[in-house]
Every structure is written in C-alpha cells, then in structure tokens.
PDB file of N, CA and C in Angstrom:
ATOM      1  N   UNK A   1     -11.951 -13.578   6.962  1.00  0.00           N
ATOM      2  CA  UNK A   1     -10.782 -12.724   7.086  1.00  0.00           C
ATOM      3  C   UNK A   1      -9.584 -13.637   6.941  1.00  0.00           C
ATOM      4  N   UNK A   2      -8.663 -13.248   5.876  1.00  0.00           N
ATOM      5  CA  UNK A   2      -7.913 -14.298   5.639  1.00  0.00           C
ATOM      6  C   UNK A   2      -6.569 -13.938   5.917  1.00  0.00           C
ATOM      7  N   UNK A   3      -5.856 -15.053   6.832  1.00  0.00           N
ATOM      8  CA  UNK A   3      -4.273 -14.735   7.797  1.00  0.00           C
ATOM      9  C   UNK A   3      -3.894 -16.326   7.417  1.00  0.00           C
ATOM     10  N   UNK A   4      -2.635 -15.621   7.613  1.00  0.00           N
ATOM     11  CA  UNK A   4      -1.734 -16.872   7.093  1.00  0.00           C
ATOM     12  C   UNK A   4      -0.393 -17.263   8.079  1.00  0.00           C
ATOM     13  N   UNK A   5       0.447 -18.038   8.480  1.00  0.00           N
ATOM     14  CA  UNK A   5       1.245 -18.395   9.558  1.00  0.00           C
ATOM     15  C   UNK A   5       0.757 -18.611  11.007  1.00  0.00           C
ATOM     16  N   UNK A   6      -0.697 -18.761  10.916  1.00  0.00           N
ATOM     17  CA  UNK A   6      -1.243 -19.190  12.012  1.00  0.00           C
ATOM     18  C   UNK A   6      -1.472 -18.002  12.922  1.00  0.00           C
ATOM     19  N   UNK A   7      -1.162 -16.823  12.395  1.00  0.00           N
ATOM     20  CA  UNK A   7      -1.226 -15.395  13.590  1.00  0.00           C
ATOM     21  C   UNK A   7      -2.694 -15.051  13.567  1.00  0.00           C
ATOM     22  N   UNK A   8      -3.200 -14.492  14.768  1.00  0.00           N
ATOM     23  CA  UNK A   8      -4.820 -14.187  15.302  1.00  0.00           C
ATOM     24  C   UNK A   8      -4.093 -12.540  15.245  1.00  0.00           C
ATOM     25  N   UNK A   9      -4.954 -12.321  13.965  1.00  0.00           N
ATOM     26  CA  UNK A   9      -4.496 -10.759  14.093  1.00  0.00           C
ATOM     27  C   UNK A   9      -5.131  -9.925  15.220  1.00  0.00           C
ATOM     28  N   UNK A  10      -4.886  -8.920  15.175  1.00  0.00           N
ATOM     29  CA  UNK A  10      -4.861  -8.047  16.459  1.00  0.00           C
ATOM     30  C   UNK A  10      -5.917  -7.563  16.601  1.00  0.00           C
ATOM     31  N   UNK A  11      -7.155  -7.303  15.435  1.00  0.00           N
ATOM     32  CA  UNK A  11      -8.193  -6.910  15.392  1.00  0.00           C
ATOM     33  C   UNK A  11      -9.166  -7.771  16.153  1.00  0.00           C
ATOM     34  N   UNK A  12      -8.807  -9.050  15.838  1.00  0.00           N
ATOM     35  CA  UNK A  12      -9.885 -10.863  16.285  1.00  0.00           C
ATOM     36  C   UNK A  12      -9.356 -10.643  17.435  1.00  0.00           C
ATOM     37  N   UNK A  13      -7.877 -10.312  18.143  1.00  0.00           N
ATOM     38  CA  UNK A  13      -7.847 -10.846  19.328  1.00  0.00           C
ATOM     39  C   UNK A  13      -8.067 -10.311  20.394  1.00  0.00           C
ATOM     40  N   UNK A  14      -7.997  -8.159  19.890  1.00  0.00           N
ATOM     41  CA  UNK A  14      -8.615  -7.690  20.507  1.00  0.00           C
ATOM     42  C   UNK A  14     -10.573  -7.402  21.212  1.00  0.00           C
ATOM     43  N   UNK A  15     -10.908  -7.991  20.165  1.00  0.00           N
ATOM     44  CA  UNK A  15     -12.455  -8.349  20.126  1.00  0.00           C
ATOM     45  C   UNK A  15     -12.625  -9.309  21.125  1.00  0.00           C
ATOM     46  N   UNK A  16     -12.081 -10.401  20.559  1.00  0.00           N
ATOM     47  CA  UNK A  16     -12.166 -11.516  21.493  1.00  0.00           C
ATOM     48  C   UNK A  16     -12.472 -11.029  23.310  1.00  0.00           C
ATOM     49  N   UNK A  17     -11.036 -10.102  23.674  1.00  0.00           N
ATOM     50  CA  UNK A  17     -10.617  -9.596  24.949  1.00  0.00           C
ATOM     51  C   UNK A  17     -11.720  -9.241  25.291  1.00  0.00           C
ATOM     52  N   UNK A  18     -12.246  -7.858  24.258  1.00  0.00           N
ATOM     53  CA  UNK A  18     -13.165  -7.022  25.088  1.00  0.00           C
ATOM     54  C   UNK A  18     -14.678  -7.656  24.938  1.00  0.00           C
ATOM     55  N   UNK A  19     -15.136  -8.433  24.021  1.00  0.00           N
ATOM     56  CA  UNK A  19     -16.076  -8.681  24.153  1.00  0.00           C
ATOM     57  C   UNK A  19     -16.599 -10.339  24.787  1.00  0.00           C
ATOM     58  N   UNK A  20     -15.367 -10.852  25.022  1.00  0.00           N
ATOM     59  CA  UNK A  20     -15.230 -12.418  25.790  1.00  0.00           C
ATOM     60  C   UNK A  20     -16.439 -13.191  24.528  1.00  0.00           C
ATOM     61  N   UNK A  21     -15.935 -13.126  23.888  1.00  0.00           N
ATOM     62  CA  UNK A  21     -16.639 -14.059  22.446  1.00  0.00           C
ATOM     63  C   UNK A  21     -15.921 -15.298  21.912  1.00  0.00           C
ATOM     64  N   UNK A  22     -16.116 -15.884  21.198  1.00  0.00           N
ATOM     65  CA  UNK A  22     -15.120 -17.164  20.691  1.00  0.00           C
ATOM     66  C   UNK A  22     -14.676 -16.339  19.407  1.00  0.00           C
ATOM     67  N   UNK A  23     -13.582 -16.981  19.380  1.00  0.00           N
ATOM     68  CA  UNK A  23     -12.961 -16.187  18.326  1.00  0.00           C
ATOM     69  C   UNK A  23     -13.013 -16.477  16.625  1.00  0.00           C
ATOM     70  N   UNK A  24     -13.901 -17.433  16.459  1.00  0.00           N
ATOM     71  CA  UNK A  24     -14.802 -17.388  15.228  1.00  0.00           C
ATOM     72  C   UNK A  24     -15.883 -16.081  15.240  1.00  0.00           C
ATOM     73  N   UNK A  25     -16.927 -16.036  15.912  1.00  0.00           N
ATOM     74  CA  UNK A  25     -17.325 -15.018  16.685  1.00  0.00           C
ATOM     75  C   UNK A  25     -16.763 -13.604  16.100  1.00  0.00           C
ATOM     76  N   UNK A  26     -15.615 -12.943  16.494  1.00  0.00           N
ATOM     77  CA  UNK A  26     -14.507 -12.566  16.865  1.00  0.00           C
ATOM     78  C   UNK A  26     -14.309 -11.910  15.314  1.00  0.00           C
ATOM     79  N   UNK A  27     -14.168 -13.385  14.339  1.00  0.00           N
ATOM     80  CA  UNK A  27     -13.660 -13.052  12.862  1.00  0.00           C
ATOM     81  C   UNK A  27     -15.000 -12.849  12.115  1.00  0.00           C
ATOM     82  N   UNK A  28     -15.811 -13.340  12.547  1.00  0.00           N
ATOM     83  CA  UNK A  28     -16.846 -13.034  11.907  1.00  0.00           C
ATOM     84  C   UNK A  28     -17.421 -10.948  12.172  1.00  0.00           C
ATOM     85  N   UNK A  29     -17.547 -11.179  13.324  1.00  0.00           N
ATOM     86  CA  UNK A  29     -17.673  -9.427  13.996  1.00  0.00           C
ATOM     87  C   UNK A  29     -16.579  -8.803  12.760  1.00  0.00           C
ATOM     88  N   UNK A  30     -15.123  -8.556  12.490  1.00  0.00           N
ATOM     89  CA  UNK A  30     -14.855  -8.339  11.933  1.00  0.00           C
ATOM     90  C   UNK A  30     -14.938  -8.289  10.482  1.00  0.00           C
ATOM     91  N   UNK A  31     -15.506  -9.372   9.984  1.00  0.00           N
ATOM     92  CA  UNK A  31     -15.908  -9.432   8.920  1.00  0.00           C
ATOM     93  C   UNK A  31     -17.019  -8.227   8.080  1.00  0.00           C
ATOM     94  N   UNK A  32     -17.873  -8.496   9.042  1.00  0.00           N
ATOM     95  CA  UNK A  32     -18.997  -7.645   8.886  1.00  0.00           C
ATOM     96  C   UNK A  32     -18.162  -6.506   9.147  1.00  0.00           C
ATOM     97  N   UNK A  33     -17.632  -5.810   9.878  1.00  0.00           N
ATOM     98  CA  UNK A  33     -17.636  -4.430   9.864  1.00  0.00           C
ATOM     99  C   UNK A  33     -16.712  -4.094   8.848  1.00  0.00           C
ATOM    100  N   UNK A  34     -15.297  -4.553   8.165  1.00  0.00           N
ATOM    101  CA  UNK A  34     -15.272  -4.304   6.949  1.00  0.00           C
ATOM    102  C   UNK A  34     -16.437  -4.357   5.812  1.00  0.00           C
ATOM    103  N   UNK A  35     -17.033  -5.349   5.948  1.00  0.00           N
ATOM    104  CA  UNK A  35     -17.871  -5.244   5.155  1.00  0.00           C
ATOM    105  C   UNK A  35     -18.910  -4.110   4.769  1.00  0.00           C
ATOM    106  N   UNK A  36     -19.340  -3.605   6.247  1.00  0.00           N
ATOM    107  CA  UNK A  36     -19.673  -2.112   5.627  1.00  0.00           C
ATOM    108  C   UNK A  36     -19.289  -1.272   5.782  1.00  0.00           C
ATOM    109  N   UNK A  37     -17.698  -1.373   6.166  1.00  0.00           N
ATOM    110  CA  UNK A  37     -16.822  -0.116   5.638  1.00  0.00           C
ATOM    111  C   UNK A  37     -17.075   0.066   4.198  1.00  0.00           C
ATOM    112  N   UNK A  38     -16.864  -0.839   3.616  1.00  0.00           N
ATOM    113  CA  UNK A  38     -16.393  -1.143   1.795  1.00  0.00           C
ATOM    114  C   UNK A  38     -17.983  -0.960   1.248  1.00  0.00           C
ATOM    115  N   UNK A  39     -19.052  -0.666   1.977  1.00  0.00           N
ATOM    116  CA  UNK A  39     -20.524  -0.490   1.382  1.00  0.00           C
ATOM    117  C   UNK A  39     -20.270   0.849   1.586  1.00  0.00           C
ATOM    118  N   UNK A  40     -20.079   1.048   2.670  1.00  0.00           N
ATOM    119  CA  UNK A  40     -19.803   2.978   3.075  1.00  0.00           C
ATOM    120  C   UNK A  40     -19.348   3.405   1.972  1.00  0.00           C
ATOM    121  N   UNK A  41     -18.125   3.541   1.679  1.00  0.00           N
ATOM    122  CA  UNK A  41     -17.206   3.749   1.056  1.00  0.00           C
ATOM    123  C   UNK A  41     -17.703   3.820  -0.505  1.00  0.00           C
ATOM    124  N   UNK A  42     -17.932   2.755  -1.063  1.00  0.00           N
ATOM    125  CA  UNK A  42     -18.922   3.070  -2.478  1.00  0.00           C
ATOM    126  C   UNK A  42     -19.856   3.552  -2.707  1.00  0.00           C
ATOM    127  N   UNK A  43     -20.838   3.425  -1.048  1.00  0.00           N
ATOM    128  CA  UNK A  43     -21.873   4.124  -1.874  1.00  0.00           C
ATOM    129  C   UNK A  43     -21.516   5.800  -1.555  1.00  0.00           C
ATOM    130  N   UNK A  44     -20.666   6.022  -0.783  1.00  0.00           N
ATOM    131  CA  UNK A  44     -20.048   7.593  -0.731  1.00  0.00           C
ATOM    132  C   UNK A  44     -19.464   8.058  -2.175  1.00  0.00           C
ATOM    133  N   UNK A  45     -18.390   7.157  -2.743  1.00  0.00           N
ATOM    134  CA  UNK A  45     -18.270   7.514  -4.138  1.00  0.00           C
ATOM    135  C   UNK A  45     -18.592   7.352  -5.351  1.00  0.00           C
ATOM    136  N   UNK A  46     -19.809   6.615  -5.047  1.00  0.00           N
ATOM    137  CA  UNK A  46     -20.896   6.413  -6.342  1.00  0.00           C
ATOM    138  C   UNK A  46     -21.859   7.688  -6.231  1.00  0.00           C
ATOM    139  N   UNK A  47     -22.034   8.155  -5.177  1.00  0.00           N
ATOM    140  CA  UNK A  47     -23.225   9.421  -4.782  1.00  0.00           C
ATOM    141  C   UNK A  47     -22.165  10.888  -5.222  1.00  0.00           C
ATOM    142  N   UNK A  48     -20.762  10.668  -4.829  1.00  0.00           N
ATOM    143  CA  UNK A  48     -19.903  11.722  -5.256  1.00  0.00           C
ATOM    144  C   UNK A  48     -20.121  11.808  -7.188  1.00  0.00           C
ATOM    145  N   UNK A  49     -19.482  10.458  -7.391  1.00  0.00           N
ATOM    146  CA  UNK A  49     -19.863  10.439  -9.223  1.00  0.00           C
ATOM    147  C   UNK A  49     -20.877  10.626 -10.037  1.00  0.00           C
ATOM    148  N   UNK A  50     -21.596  10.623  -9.486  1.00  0.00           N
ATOM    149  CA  UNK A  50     -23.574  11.461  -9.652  1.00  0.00           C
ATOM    150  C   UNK A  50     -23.493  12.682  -9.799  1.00  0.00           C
ATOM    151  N   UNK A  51     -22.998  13.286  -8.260  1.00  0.00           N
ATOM    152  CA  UNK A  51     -23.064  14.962  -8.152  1.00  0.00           C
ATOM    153  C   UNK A  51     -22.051  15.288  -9.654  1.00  0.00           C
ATOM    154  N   UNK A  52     -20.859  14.950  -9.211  1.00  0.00           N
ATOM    155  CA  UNK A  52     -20.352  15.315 -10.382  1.00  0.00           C
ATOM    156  C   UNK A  52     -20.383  15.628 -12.189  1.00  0.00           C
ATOM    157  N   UNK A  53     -20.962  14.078 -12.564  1.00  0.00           N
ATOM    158  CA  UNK A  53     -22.004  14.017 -13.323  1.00  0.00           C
ATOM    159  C   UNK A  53     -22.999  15.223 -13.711  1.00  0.00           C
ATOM    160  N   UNK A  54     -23.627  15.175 -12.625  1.00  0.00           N
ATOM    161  CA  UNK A  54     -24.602  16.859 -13.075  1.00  0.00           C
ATOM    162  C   UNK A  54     -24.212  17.970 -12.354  1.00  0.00           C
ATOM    163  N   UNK A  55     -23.010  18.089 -12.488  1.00  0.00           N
ATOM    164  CA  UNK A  55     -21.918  19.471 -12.248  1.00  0.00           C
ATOM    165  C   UNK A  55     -22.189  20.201 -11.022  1.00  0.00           C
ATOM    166  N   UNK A  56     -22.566  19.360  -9.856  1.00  0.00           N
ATOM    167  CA  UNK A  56     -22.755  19.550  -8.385  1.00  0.00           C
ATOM    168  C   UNK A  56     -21.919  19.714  -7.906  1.00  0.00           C
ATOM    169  N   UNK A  57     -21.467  21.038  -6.965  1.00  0.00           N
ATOM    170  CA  UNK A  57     -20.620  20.735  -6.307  1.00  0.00           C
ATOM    171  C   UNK A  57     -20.321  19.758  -5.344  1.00  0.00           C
ATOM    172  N   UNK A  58     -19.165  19.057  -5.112  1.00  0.00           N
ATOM    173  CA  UNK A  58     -19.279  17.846  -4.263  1.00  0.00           C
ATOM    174  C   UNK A  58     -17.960  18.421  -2.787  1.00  0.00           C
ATOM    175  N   UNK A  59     -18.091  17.758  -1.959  1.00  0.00           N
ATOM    176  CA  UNK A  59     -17.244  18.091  -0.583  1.00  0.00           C
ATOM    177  C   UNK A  59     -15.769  17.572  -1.232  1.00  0.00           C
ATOM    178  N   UNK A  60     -15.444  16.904  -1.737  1.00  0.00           N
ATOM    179  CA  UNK A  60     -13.828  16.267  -2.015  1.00  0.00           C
ATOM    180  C   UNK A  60     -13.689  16.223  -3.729  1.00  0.00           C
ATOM    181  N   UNK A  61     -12.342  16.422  -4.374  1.00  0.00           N
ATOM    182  CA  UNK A  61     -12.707  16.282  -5.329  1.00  0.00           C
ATOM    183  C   UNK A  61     -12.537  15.115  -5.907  1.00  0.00           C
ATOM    184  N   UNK A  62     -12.566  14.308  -6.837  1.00  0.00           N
ATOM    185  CA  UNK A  62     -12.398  13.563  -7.825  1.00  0.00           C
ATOM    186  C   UNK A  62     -10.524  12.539  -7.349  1.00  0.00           C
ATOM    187  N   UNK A  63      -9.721  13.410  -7.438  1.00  0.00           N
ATOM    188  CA  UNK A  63      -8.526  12.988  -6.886  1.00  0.00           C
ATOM    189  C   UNK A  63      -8.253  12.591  -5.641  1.00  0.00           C
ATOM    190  N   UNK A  64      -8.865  14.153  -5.078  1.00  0.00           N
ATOM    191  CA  UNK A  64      -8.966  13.428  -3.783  1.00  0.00           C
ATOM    192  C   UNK A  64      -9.381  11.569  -3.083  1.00  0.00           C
ATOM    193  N   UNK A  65     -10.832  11.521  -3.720  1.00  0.00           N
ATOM    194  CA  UNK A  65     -11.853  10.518  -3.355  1.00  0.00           C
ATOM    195  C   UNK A  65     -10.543   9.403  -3.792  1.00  0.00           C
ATOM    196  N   UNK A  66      -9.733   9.732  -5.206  1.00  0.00           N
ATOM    197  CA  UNK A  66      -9.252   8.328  -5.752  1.00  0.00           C
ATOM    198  C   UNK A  66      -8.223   7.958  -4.614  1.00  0.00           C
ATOM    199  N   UNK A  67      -7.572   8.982  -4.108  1.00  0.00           N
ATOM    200  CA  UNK A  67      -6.307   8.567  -3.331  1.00  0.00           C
ATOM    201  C   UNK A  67      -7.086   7.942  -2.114  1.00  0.00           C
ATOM    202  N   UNK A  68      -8.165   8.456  -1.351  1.00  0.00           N
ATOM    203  CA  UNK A  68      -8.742   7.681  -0.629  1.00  0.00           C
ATOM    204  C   UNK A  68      -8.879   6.498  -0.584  1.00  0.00           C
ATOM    205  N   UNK A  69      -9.423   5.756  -1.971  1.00  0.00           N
ATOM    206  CA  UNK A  69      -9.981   4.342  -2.225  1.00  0.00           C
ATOM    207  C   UNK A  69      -8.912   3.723  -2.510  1.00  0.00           C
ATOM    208  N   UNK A  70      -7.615   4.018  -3.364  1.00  0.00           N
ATOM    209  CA  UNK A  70      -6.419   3.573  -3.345  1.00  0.00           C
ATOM    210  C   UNK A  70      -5.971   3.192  -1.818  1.00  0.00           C
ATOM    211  N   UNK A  71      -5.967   4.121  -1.113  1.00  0.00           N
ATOM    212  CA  UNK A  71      -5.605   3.629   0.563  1.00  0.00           C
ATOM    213  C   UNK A  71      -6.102   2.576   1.381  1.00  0.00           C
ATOM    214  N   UNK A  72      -7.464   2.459   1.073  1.00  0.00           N
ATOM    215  CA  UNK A  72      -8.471   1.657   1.537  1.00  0.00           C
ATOM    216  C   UNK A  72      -8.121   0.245   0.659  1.00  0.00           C
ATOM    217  N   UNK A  73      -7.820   0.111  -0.393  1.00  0.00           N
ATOM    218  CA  UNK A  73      -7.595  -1.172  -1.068  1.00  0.00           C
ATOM    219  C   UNK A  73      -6.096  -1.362  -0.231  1.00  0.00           C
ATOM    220  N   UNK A  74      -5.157  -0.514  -0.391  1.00  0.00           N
ATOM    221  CA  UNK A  74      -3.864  -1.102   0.302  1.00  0.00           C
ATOM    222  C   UNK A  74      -4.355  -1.710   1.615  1.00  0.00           C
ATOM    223  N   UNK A  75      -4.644  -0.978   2.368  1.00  0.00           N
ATOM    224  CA  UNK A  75      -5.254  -1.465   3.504  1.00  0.00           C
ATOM    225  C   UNK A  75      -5.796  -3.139   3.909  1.00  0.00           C
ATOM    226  N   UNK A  76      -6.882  -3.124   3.039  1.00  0.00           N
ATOM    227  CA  UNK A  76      -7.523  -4.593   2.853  1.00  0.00           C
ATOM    228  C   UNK A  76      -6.277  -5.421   2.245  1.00  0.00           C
ATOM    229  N   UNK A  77      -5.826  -4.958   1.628  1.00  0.00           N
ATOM    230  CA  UNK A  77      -5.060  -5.852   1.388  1.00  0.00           C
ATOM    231  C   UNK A  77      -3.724  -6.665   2.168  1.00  0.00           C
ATOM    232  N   UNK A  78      -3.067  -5.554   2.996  1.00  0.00           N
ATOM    233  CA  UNK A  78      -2.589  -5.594   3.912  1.00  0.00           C
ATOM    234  C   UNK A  78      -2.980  -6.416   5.149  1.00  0.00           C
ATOM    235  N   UNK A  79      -4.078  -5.890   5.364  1.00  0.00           N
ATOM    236  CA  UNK A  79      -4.775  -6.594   5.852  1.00  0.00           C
ATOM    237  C   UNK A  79      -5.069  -8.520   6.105  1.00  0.00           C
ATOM    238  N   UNK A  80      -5.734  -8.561   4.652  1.00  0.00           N
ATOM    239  CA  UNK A  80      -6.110 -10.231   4.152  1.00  0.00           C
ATOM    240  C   UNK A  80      -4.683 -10.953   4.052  1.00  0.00           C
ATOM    241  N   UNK A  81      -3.733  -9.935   3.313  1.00  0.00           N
ATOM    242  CA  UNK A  81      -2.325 -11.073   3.321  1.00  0.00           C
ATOM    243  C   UNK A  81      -1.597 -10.590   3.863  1.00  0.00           C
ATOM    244  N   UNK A  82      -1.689  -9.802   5.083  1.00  0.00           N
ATOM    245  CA  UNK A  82      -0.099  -9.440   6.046  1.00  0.00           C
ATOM    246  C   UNK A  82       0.564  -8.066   5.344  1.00  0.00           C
ATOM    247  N   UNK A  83       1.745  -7.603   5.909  1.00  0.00           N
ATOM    248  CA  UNK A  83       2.389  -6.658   5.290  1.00  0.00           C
ATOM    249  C   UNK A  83       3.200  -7.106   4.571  1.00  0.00           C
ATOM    250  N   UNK A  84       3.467  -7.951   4.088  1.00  0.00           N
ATOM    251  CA  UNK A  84       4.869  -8.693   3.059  1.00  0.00           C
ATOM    252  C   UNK A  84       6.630  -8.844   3.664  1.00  0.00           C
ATOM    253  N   UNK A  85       6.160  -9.009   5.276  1.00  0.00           N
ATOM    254  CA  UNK A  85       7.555  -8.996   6.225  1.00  0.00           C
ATOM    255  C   UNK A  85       7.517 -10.307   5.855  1.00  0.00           C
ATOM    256  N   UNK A  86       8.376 -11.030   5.401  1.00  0.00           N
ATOM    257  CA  UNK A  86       8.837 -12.687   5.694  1.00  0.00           C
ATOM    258  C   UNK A  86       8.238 -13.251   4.501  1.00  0.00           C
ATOM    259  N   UNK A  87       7.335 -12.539   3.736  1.00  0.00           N
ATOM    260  CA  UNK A  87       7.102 -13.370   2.378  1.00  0.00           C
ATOM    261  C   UNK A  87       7.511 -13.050   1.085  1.00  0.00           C
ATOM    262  N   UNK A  88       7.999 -14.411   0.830  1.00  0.00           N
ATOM    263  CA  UNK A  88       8.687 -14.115  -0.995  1.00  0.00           C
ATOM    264  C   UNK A  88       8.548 -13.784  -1.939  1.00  0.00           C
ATOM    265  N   UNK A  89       9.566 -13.555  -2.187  1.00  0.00           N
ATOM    266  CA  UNK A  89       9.192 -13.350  -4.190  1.00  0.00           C
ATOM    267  C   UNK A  89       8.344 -11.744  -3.789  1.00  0.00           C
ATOM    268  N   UNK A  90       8.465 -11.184  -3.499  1.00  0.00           N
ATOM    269  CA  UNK A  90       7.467  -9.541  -3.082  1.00  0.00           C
ATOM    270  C   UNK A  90       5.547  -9.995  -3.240  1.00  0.00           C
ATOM    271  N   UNK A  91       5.781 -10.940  -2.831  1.00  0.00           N
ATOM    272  CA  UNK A  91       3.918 -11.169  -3.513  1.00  0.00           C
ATOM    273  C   UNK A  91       3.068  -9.974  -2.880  1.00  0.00           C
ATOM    274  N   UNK A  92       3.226  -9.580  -1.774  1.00  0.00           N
ATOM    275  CA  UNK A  92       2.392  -8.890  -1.355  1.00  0.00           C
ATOM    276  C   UNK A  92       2.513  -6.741  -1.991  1.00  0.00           C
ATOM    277  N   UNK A  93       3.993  -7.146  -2.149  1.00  0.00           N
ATOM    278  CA  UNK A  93       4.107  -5.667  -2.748  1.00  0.00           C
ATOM    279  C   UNK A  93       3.631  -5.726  -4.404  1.00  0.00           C
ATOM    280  N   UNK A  94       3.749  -6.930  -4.931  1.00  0.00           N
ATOM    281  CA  UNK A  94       3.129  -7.119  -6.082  1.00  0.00           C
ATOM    282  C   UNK A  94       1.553  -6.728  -6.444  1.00  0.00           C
ATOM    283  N   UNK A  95       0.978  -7.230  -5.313  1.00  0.00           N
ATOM    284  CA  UNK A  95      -0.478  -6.404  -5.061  1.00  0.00           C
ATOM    285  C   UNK A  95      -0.871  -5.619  -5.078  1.00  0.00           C
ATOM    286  N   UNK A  96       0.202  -4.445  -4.032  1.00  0.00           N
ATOM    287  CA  UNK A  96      -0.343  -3.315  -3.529  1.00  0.00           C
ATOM    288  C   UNK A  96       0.009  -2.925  -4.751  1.00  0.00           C
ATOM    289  N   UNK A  97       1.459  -2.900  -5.451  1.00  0.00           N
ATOM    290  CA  UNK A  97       1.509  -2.427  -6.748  1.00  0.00           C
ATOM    291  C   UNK A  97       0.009  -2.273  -7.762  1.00  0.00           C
ATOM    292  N   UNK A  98      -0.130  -3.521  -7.627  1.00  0.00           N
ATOM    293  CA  UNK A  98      -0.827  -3.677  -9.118  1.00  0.00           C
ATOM    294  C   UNK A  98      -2.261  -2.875  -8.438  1.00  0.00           C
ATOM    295  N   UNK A  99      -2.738  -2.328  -7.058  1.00  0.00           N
ATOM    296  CA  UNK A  99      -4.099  -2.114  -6.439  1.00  0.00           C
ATOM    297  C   UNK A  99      -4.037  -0.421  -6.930  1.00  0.00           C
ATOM    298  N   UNK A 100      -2.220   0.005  -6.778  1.00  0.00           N
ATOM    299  CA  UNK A 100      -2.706   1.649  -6.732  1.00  0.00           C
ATOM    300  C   UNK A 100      -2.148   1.708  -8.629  1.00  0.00           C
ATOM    301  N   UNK A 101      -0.987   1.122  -9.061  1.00  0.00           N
ATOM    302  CA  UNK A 101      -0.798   1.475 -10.668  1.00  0.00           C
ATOM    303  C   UNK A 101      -2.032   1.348 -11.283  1.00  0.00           C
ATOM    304  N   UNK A 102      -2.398  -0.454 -11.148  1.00  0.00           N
ATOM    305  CA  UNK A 102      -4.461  -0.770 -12.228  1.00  0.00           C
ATOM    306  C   UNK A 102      -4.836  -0.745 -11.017  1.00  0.00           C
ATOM    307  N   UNK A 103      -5.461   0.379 -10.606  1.00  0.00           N
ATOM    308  CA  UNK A 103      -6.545   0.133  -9.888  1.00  0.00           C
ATOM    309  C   UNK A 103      -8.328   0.063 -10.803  1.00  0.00           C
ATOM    310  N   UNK A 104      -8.892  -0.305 -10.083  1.00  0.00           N
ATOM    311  CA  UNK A 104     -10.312  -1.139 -10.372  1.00  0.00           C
ATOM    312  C   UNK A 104     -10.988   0.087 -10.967  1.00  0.00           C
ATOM    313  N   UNK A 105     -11.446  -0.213 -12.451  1.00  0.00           N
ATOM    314  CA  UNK A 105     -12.468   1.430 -13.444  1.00  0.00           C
ATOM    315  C   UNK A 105     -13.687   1.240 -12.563  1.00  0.00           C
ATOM    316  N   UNK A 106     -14.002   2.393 -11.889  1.00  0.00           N
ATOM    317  CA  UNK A 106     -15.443   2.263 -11.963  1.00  0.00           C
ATOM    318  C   UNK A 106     -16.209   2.975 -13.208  1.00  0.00           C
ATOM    319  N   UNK A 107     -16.947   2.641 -13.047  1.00  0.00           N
ATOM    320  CA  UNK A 107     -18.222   3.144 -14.527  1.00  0.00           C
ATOM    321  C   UNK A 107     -17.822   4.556 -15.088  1.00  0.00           C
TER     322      UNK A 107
END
C-alpha cells in the first residue's frame, strides 16, 4: 500500500488500534482486502459481460457497472497516492483524469 510524506493512513492505523498488530501486519491486512475487493469486483463484471453477451438479463446495466469501476479506480488511486492536497504540478488529478477519460478496455 503505497503513502507518501511519511503519513500511516487511517485504514493501517485504525487496524493497528483494533486489532493490536504491528503495523506491517496492519498494511499487509489491508493489502489483501483490497485485493479482493478488485477480484470481487471483476469477477462481478466479467460474469455481468457474459450475461450480456447472451442477451441475459443482468441486475445493473452496462453504464451503470462502468460508473461503478470508474469510482473504484478513483478510489485506489486516491488511495495509493493521497488526494492531490499539497502535491504539484496536479499529478494526482492527472490520474484520476486519465482513470475516468482512458479508462482500461476490457475485452
């Protein structure tokens, strides 16, 4: 989980609290559970792009699902490099830009 200016984000430090762990520990726990957020998450809209595919009705549509995964990338991203308070040049809005304008083709 990647932080920058030396800050123990709030997620590690709340872990830390409640579960009295070391706070490697801590980032790692976190790690993993993004991690299968972002498994959740695809294999929910890879199983949506199937149904669709063979003209299934599906629970959300197509737009819907995209604005979802668009959110979820801002998020992580936000996330890994901060909200872009105090850093230059817009790098971080440069991201989120480029995550929801090109966001990632799937198949």
């Amino acid at each position: 989980v990647g932080f920058g200016r030396g800050n123990l984000p709030r997620s590690v430090q709340n872990y830390v609290n409640e579960a009295r762990v070391a706070e490697e520990l801590a980032r790692q726990h976190i790690r993993n559970l993004l991690r299968d957020a972002w498994r959740k998450l695809n294999r929910e809209l890879l199983s949506a792009q199937q149904q669709q595919q063979q003209q299934q009705q599906t629970t959300f549509s197509r737009s819907f699902m995209n604005v979802a995964l668009n959110i979820a990338r801002v998020s992580q991203c936000m996330y890994d490099y901060e909200d872009g308070i105090g850093v230059l040049e817009h790098e971080s809005i440069d991201r989120i830009y480029s995550l929801i304008a090109e966001p990632i083709q799937t198949a």
